[in-house]
Each structure stands twice: as C-alpha cells, then as structure tokens.
Protein backbone atom coordinates (compact mmCIF):
# COMPACT_ATOMS: atom_id res chain seq x y z
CA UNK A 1 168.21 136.47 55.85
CA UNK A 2 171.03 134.71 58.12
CA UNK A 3 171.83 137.24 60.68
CA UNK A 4 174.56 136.38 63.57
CA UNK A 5 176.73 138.55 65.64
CA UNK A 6 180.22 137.57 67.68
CA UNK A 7 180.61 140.28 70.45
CA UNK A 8 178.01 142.53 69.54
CA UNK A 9 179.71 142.79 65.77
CA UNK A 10 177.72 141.30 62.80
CA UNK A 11 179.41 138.60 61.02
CA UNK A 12 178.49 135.50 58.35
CA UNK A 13 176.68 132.22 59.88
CA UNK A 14 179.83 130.56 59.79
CA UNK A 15 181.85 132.48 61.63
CA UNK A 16 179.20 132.37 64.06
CA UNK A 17 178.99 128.76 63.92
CA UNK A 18 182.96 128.38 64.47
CA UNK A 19 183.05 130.29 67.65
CA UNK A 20 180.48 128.80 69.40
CA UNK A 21 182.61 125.56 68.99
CA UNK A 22 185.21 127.11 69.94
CA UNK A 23 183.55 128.31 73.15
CA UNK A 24 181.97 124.45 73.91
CA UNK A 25 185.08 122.86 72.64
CA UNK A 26 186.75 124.46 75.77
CA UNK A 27 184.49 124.31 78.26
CA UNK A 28 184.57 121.88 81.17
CA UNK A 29 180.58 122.10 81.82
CA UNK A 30 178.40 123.39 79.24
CA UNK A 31 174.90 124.29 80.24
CA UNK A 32 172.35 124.28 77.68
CA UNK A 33 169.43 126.31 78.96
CA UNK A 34 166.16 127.84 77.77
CA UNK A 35 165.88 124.68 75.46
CA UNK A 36 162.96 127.12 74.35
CA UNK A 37 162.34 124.86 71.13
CA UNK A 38 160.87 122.53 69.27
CA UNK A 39 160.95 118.51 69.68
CA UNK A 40 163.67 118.67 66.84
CA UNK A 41 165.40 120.96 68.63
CA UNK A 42 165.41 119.59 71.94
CA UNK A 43 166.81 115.95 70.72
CA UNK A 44 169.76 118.11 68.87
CA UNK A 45 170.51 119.89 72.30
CA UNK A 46 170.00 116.46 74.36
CA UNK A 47 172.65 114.62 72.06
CA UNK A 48 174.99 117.60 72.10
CA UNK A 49 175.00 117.56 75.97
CA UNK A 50 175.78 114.05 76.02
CA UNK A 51 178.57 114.40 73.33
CA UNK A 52 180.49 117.25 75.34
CA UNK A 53 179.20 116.36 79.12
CA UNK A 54 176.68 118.95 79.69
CA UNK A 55 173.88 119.91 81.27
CA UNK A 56 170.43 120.79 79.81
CA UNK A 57 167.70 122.46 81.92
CA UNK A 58 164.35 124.19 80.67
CA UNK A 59 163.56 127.73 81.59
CA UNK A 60 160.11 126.71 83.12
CA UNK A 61 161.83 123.28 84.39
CA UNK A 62 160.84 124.64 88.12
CA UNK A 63 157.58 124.88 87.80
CA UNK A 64 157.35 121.96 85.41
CA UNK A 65 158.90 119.31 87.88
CA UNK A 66 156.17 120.39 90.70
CA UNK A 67 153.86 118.61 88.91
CA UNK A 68 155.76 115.60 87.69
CA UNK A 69 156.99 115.87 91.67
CA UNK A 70 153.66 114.71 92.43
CA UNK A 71 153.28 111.93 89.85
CA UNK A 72 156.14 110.37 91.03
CA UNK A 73 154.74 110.08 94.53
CA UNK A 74 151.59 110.30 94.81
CA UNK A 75 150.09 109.44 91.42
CA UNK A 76 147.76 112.02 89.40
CA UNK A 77 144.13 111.26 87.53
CA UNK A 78 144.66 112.92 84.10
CA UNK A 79 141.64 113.76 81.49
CA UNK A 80 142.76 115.53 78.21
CA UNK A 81 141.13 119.34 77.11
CA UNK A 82 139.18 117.71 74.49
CA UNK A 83 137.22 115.53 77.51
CA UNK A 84 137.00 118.21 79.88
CA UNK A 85 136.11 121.03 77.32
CA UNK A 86 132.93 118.70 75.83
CA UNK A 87 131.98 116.30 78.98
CA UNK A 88 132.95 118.26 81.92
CA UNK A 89 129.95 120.13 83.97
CA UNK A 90 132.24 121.16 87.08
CA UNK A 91 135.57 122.88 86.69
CA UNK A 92 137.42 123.23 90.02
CA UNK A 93 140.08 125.77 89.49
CA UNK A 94 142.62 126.19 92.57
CA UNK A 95 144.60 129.21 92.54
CA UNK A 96 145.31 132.12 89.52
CA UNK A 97 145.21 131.17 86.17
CA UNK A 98 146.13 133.01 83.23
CA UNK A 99 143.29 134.48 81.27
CA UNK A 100 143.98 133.13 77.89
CA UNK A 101 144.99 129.86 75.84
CA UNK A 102 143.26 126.17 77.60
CA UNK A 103 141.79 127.83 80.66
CA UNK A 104 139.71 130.28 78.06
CA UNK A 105 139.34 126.95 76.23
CA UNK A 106 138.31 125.00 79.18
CA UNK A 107 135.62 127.83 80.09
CA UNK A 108 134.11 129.45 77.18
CA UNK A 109 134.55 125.73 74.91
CA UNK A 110 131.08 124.38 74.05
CA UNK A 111 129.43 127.25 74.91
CA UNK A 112 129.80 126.47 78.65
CA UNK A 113 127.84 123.07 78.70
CA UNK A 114 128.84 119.65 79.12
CA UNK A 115 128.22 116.98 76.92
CA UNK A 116 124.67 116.41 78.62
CA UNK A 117 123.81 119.72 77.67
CA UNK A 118 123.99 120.92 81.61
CA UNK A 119 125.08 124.42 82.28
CA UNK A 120 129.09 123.88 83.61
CA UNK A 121 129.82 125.22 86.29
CA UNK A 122 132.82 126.90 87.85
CA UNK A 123 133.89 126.94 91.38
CA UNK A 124 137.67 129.25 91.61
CA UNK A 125 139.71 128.58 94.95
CA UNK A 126 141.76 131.17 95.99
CA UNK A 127 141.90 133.03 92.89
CA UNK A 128 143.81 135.91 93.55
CA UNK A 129 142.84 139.46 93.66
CA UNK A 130 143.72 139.80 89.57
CA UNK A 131 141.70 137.02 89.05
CA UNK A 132 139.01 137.66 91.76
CA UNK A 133 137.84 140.62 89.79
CA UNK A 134 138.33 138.62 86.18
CA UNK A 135 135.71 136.23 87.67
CA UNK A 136 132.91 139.34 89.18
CA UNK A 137 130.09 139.57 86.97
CA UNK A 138 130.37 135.75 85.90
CA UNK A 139 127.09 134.09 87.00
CA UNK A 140 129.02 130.79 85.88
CA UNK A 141 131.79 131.64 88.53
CA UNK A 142 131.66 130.62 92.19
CA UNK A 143 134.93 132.38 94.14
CA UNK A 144 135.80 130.60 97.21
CA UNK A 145 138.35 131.67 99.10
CA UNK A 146 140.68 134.71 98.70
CA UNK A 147 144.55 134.93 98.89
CA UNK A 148 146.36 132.62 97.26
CA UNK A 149 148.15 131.68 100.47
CA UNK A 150 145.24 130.70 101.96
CA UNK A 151 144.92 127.81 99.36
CA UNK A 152 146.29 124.58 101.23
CA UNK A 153 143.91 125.77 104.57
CA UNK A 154 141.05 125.82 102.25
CA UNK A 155 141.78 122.19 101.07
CA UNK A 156 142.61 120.64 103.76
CA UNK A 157 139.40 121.69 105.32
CA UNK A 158 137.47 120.92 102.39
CA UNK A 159 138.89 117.10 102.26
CA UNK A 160 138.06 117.11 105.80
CA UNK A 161 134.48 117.62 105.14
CA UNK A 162 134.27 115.50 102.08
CA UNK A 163 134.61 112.81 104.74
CA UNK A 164 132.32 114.00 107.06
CA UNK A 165 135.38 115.49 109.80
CA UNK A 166 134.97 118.18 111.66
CA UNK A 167 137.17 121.00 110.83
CA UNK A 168 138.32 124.22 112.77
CA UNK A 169 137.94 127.80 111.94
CA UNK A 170 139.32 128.74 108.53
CA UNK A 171 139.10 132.07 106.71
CA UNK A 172 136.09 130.64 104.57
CA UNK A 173 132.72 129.80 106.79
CA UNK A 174 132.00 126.39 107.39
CA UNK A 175 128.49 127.11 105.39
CA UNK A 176 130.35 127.77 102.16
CA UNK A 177 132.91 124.53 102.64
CA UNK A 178 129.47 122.49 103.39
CA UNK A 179 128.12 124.03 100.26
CA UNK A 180 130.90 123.32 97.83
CA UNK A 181 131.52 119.91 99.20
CA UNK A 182 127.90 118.61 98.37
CA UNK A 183 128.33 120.96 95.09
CA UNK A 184 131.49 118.92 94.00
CA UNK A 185 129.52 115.58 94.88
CA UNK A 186 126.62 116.46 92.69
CA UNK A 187 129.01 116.65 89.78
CA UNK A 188 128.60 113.78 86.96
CA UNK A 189 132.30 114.48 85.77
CA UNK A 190 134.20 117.36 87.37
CA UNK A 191 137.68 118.65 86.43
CA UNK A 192 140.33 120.00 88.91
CA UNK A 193 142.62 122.39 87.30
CA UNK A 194 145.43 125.13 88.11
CA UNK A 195 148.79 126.73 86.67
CA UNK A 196 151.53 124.59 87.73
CA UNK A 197 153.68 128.01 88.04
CA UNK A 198 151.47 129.26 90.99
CA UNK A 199 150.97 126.38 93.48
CA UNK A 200 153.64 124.05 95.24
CA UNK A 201 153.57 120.60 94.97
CA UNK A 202 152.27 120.28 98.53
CA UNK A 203 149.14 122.30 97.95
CA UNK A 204 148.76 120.33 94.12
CA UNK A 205 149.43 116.90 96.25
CA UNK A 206 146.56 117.89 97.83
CA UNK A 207 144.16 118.81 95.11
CA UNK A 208 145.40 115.89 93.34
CA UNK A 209 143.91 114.01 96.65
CA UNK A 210 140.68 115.81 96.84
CA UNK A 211 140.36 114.48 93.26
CA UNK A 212 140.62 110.85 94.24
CA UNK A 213 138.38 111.56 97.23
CA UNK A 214 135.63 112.73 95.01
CA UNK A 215 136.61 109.75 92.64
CA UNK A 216 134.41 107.25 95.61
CA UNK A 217 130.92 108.74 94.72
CA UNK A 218 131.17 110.70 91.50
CA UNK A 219 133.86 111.45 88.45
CA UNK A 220 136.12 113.84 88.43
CA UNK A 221 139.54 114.36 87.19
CA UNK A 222 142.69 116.63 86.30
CA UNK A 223 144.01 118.99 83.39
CA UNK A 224 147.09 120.85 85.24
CA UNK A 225 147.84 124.07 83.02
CA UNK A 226 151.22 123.34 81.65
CA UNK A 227 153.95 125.88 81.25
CA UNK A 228 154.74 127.12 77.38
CA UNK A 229 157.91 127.23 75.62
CA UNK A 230 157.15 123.49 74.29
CA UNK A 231 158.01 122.56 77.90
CA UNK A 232 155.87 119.40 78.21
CA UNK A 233 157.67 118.63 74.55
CA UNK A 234 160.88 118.92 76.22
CA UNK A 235 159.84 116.84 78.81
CA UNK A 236 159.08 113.93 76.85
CA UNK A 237 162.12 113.94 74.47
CA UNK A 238 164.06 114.03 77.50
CA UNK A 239 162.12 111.02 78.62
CA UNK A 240 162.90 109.06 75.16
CA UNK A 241 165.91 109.79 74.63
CA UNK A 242 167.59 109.39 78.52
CA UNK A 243 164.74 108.01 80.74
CA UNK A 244 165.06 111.47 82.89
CA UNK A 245 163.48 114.66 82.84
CA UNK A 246 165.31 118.37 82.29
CA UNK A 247 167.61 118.92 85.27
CA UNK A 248 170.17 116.28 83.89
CA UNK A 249 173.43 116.18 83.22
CA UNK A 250 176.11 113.90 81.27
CA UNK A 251 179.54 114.53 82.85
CA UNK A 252 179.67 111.13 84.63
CA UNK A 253 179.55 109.62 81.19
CA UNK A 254 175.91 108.83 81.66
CA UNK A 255 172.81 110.60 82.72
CA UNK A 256 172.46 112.05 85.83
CA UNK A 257 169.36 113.79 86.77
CA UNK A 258 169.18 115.68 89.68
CA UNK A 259 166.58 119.13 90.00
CA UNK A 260 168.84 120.97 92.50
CA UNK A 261 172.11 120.19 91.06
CA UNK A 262 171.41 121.11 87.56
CA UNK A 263 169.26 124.09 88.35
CA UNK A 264 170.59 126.85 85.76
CA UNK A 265 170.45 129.01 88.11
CA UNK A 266 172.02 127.66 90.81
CA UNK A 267 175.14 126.70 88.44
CA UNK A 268 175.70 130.01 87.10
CA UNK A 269 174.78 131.67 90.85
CA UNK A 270 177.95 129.41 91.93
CA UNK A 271 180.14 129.42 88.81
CA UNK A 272 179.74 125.82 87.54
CA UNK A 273 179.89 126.30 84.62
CA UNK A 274 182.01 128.06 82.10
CA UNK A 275 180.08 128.06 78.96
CA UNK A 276 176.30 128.61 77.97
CA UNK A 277 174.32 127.96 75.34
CA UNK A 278 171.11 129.33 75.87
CA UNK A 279 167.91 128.31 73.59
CA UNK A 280 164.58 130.27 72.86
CA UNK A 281 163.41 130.12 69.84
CA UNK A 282 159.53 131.14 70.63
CA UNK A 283 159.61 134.51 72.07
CA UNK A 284 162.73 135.57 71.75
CA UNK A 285 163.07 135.61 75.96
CA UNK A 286 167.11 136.44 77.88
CA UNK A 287 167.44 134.70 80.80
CA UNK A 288 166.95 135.92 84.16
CA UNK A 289 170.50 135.75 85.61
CA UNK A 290 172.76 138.93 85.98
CA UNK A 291 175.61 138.04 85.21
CA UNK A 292 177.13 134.64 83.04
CA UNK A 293 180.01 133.46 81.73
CA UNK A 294 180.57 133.44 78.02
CA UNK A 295 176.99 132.19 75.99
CA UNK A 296 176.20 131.31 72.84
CA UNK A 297 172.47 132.41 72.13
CA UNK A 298 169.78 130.79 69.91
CA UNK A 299 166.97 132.75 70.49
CA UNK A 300 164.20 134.44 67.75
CA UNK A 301 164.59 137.80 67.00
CA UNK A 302 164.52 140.57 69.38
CA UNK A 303 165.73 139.15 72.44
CA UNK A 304 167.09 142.04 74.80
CA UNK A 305 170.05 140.61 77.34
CA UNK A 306 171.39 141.94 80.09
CA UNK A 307 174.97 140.46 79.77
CA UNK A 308 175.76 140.67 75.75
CA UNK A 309 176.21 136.88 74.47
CA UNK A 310 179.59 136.13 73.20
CA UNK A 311 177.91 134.48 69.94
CA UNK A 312 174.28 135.47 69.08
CA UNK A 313 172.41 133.84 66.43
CA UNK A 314 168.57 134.80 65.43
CA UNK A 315 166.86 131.51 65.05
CA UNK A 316 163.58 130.56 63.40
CA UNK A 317 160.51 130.47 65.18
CA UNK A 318 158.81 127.29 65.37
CA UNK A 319 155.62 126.90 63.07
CA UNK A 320 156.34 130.27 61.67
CA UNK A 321 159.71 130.30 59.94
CA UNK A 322 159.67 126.33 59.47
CA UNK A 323 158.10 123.53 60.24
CA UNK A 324 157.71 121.69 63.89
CA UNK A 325 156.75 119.50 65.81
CA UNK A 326 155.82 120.48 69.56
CA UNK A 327 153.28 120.10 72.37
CA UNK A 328 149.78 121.79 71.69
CA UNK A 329 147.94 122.79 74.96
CA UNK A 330 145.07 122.65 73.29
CA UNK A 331 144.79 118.60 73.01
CA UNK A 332 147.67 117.53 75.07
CA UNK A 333 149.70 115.85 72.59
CA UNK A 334 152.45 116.24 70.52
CA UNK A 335 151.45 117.74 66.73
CA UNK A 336 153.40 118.47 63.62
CA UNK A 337 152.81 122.03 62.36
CA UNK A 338 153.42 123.28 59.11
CA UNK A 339 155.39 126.56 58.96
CA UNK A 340 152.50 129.32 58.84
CA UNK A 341 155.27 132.41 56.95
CA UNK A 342 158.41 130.23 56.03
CA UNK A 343 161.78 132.25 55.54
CA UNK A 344 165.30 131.16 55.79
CA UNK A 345 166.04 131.98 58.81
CA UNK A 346 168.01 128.60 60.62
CA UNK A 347 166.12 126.15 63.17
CA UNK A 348 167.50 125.30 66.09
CA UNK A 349 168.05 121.55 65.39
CA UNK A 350 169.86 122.80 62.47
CA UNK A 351 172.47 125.45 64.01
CA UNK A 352 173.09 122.91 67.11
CA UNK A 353 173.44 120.25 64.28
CA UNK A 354 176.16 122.66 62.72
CA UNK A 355 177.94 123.85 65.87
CA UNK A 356 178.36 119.72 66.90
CA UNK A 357 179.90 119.25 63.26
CA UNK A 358 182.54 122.32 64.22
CA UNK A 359 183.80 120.50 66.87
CA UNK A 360 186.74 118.58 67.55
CA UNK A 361 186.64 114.51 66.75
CA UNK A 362 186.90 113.83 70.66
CA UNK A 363 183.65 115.53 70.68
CA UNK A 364 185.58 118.30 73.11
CA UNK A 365 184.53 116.62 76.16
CA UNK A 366 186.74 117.34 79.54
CA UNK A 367 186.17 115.13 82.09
C-alpha cells in the first residue's frame, strides 16, 4: 500500500507526486541528498539533477571521498574480500572497525586460515578502547597501539623501521614496532584494512604507503571498509554517467564537481539552496541538519525528522520490496538482487521517474 503525506496530512501518490514538482519546478538549486538507493535509483536522481541544475551529494560522501582522496594522489593496491578472506594469512587493521558485515567476514571467513592452510593472523593498530576490549581474549589478535589519535605516530614510526631508520620515542616501545615490522615481513600475502569513516586521508595515505613498502620483500595489499547505503554504487554511477564523483553539481549547464562546494551540509548551513529532495531508501535514516528549507523525502518507512518534510513519500526498500541492483561488500562488485518480500510499495527510480514527468517542458531549470 502507496502511502504519502503533504505537510504532515495523508494524501494519494499523485498528489504527492504533483507537489514535489511543484516544489523543484521553483527552485533555483535543488539538492538531492541521501541518494540512499539503489544503482536504479541513483541514475534517476543523477539525470534529474542535470535536467533542473542541481546538486546531488551522498550522506556518507565525506567519508567516502577520503579514500578516493588518496587514489587520486597517491595511488592505492586493492585485493577484493574473496582474495583476502581465502589467501590472506596477515590482516593489518588500522584504527576501529565495526564488528559486523566484511570485517567479521574478513576474520572469522575460512575458519581463520589462509589458503596455505596457515593460521591468519591479526595485528589491530590503534583500535580504540570499544574495540580494544572486542579484540581481549582473541589469541588470533595482536593490539598495537591504543588511542585512535595516536594512529599516524604509530605509522610513521613503523615505516621508519621497515627501512631500517631510527625512530624517536613513541607511545608504543621500540621492541613491539621491531616486532611487528619483521611480523609484517614474514607475511606471504598480508591485507591492510580500516573503516574509511574513522581515519583521515593523511593517516590512510600513509597506510596505503606502508603497503607499498612491504610490497619490496613480501605481498600485501588493501580492502578499505566501505561506507553502506550503496555508497560505492553511487559512486560508480556517478562515474558513468558524468565522469565525477558525488559532490557535483549541474547549474553551469555541465558538471561541476567540487567536495566543499556541494557539501549538503554546507549548502543548507548557508542557505544555498531552496529545495531538497532527500533519498534513503535502506534504513529509513533523516538527515542530520536542524533546520532546511522545504524537502521532498524518499525514504523507507519509519524515518523520524526533525524538520517535517513538505512532501513525504515511503519508498521501497531495495532487495526487499523490489528488485536491485547495488554494491555488495561482501565481493566488491556490483550484484542484481531479487526482491526477498516484494510489495507495492514505489522504488525510488520510479517516484523520481514520476516527479521528472510532473514537471514543466523547460525541465524547470533557473539559471
């Protein structure tokens, strides 16, 4: 069952439909955010933007773009969770990491043994106090370090060591860095991972060069843990479809990308923009801001917002209510996924799809 509200009040699809037109018909910079959806989704958003000179941004587009930050200029080694699950006997883990999904994968997978049948083992850098005591009891489980603040110290004299430099006093011994260096060179394939949403893009430059240091003598490799939301799926339609990542906007007439200027944030922090249309289809999150101006909201069922949308529209979940297609973690790559309880509740792609046929021919764009 449809269900759609304008103002709070319940009201047919339709109606729905017509005033969020109405609302991006008159706006001089929309901001699609969230984008919380599937790959169908996302390309629906993507050509709406461009039709009426928006702006689309992901909600985990911050934490996201530290990563690619560092592919553009540094480079990254990449290995997928299907080689470092079955081949990888060292896993290098820099910072906290959440206790569930590919890290659980990455740990528990092949009951802890590479593909040579050698026990893996797992050295944690800075874990965290949460984390810290996750990790007590866990013969497999080597905790270096503490705080995660003291995370780009501990690299930097680690990489120093690697190449036989002396290094200063740190907050973890010099036995324990000489220990774990000749620990990491013993490894036949090693994998360096973290959560992109915890470290900076200096401190994962930096792991991202202890990788390539190790690369001289031994193997070893990457698997950064990837925000959810279909992020990395947003990422690459972006990619297809405009040669940019999230951050971009289309009121030049063309695509413009540019991370501070089309933060979400930042544009409804300093009122530029006058209409929202905020996406989250897979669990049903508001966004963050206090205050906005008028939104139109595609989100699953139950989201709770501060500020009450001007049009609200429950959406289908992805692989539950219908069919998707979307980034799984758990192989890196994009996957189609049948939908697991299908109702009739309205995709994404499909109310986007509806709202862009609502508007005016001149596609309602103002500048």
């Amino acid at each position: 069952m449809e269900r759609a509200w304008i103002a709070g009040e319940p009201v047919a699809l339709d109606a729905a439909i017509g005033e969020a037109a109405k609302l991006i018909a008159a706006s001089m910079q929309p901001l699609i955010a969230g984008l919380g959806t599937d790959v169908a989704g996302v390309r629906a958003a993507i050509s709406l933007a461009q039709r009426v000179g928006g702006v689309i941004d992901h909600m985990h587009a911050e934490s996201l773009l530290r990563n690619l930050d560092v592919v553009r200029s540094s480079g990254v080694m990449l290995t997928t969770p299907t080689e470092a699950e079955m081949r990888a006997d060292t896993l290098l883990v820099a910072g906290p990491v959440p206790q569930t999904g590919l890290f659980q994968q990455l740990v528990s997978g092949s009951s802890g043994r590479s593909a040579g049948g050698k026990a893996r083992r797992i050295f944690w850098l800075c874990p965290g106090r949460d984390a810290a005591t996750a990790a007590a009891g866990r013969n497999d489980v080597k905790v270096v370090g503490g705080a995660l603040r003291d995370l780009p110290a501990l690299l930097a004299a680690l990489r120093a060591r690697l190449a036989g430099r002396a290094v200063a006093k740190t907050a973890t011994s010099i036995r324990s860095l000489e220990q774990l260096s000749r620990d990491l060179k013993a490894s036949r394939f090693g994998v360096a991972t973290w959560a992109v949403a915890h470290i900076d893009p200096l401190a994962i430059e930096m792991l991202c060069g202890l990788v390539d240091d190790l690369n001289a003598t031994t193997r070893f490799s990457t698997l950064p843990l990837l925000p959810a939301d279909n992020a990395v799926g947003a990422l690459h339609a972006c990619g297809w479809m405009t040669g940019l990542p999230m951050r971009t906007g289309f009121g030049r007439g063309h695509a413009h990308h540019d991370p501070w200027l089309f933060d979400s944030r930042r544009l409804i922090g300093g009122d530029e923009t006058d209409c929202v249309i905020w996406i989250s289809a897979y669990h049903a999150e508001a966004p963050s801001w206090p205050g906005a101006p008028p939104t139109v909201a595609l989100t699953a069922d139950g989201a709770a917002f501060r500020v009450p949308p001007r049009v609200h529209i429950t959406v289908g979940v992805p692989a539950i209510d219908h069919a998707a297609i979307h980034y799984l973690p758990s192989t890196g790559t994009l996957a189609a996924a049948a939908a697991s309880q299908p109702s009739t509740r309205i995709a994404v792609a499909d109310a986007i799809s509806r709202i862009a046929a609502a508007l005016p021919d001149d596609g309602a764009r103002r500048c």
